[in-house]
Protein backbone atom coordinates (compact mmCIF):
# COMPACT_ATOMS: atom_id res chain seq x y z
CA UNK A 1 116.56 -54.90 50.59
CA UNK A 2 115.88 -51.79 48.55
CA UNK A 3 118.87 -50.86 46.32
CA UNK A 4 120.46 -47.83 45.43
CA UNK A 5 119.84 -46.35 41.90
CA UNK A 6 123.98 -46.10 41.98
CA UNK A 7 123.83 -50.20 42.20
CA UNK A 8 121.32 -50.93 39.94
CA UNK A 9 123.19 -48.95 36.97
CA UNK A 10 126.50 -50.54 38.07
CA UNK A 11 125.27 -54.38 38.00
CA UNK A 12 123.34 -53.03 34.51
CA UNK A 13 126.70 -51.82 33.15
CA UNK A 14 128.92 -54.70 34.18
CA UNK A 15 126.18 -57.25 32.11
CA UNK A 16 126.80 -54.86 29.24
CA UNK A 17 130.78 -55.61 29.82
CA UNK A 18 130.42 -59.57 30.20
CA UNK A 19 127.85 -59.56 26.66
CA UNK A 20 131.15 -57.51 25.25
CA UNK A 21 133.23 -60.29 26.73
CA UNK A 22 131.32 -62.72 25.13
CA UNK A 23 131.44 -61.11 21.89
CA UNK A 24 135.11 -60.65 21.95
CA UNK A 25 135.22 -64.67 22.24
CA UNK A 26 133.18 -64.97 19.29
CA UNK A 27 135.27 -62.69 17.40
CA UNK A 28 138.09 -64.83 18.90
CA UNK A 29 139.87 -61.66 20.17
CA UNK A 30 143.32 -62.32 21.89
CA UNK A 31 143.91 -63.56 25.83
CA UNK A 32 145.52 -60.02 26.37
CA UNK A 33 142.02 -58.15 25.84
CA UNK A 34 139.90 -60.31 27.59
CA UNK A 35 141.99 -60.46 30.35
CA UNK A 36 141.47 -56.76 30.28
CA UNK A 37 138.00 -56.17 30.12
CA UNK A 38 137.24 -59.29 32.66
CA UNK A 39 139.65 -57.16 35.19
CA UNK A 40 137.47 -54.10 34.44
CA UNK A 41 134.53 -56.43 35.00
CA UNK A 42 136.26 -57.94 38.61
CA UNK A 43 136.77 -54.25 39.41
CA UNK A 44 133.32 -53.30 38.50
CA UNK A 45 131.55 -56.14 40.04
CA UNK A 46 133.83 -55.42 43.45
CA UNK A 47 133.02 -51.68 43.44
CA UNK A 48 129.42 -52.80 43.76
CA UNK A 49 130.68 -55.20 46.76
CA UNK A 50 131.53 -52.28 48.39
CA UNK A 51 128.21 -49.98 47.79
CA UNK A 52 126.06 -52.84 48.79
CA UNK A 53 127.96 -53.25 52.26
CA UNK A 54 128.04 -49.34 52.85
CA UNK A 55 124.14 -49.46 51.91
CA UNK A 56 123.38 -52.58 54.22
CA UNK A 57 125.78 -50.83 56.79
CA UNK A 58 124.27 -47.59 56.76
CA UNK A 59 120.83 -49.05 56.81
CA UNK A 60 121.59 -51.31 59.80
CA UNK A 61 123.24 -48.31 61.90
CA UNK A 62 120.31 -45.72 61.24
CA UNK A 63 117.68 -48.42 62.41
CA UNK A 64 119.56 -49.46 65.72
CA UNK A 65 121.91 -46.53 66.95
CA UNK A 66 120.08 -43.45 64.58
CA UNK A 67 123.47 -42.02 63.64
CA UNK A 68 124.66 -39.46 60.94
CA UNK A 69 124.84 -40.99 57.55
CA UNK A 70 127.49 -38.61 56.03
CA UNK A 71 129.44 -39.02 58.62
CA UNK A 72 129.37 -42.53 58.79
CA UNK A 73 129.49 -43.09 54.63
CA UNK A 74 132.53 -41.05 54.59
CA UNK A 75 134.08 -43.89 57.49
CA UNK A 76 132.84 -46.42 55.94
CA UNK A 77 134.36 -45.37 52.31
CA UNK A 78 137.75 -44.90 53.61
CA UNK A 79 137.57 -48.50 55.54
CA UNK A 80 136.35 -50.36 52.46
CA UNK A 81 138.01 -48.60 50.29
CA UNK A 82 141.59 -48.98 51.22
């Protein structure tokens, strides 16, 4: 499957937040902030969940029933997105 620029840059910037993660162990940071950059990193990593699935959707409707993409993104964000 081809992949979105939008994707790409997400999974590229949520490795940049788990190397930060890591580096906050070695600098033996407290529980409190890493527990909140590995719920930014759950949140990030989820977000991206959700664009692959509308991609894959959107993909898989065009090629069977040829529908309207907007229209169907815009359903698709407000289902997953809830």
């Amino acid at each position: 499957m081809k992949c979105d620029i939008k994707i790409i840059n997400r999974i590229k910037r949520t490795k940049g937040q788990i190397n930060g993660v890591l580096n906050m162990i070695d600098e033996q940071r407290s529980c409190d902030d890493l527990t909140i950059q590995l719920k930014a990193i759950e949140k990030s990593i989820n977000k991206t969940i959700t664009l692959l699935t509308i991609e894959n959707l959107k993909q898989k409707a065009l090629e069977k029933y040829q529908v309207d993409l907007s229209e169907l993104e815009d359903e698709l964000n407000l289902i997953l997105n809830r």
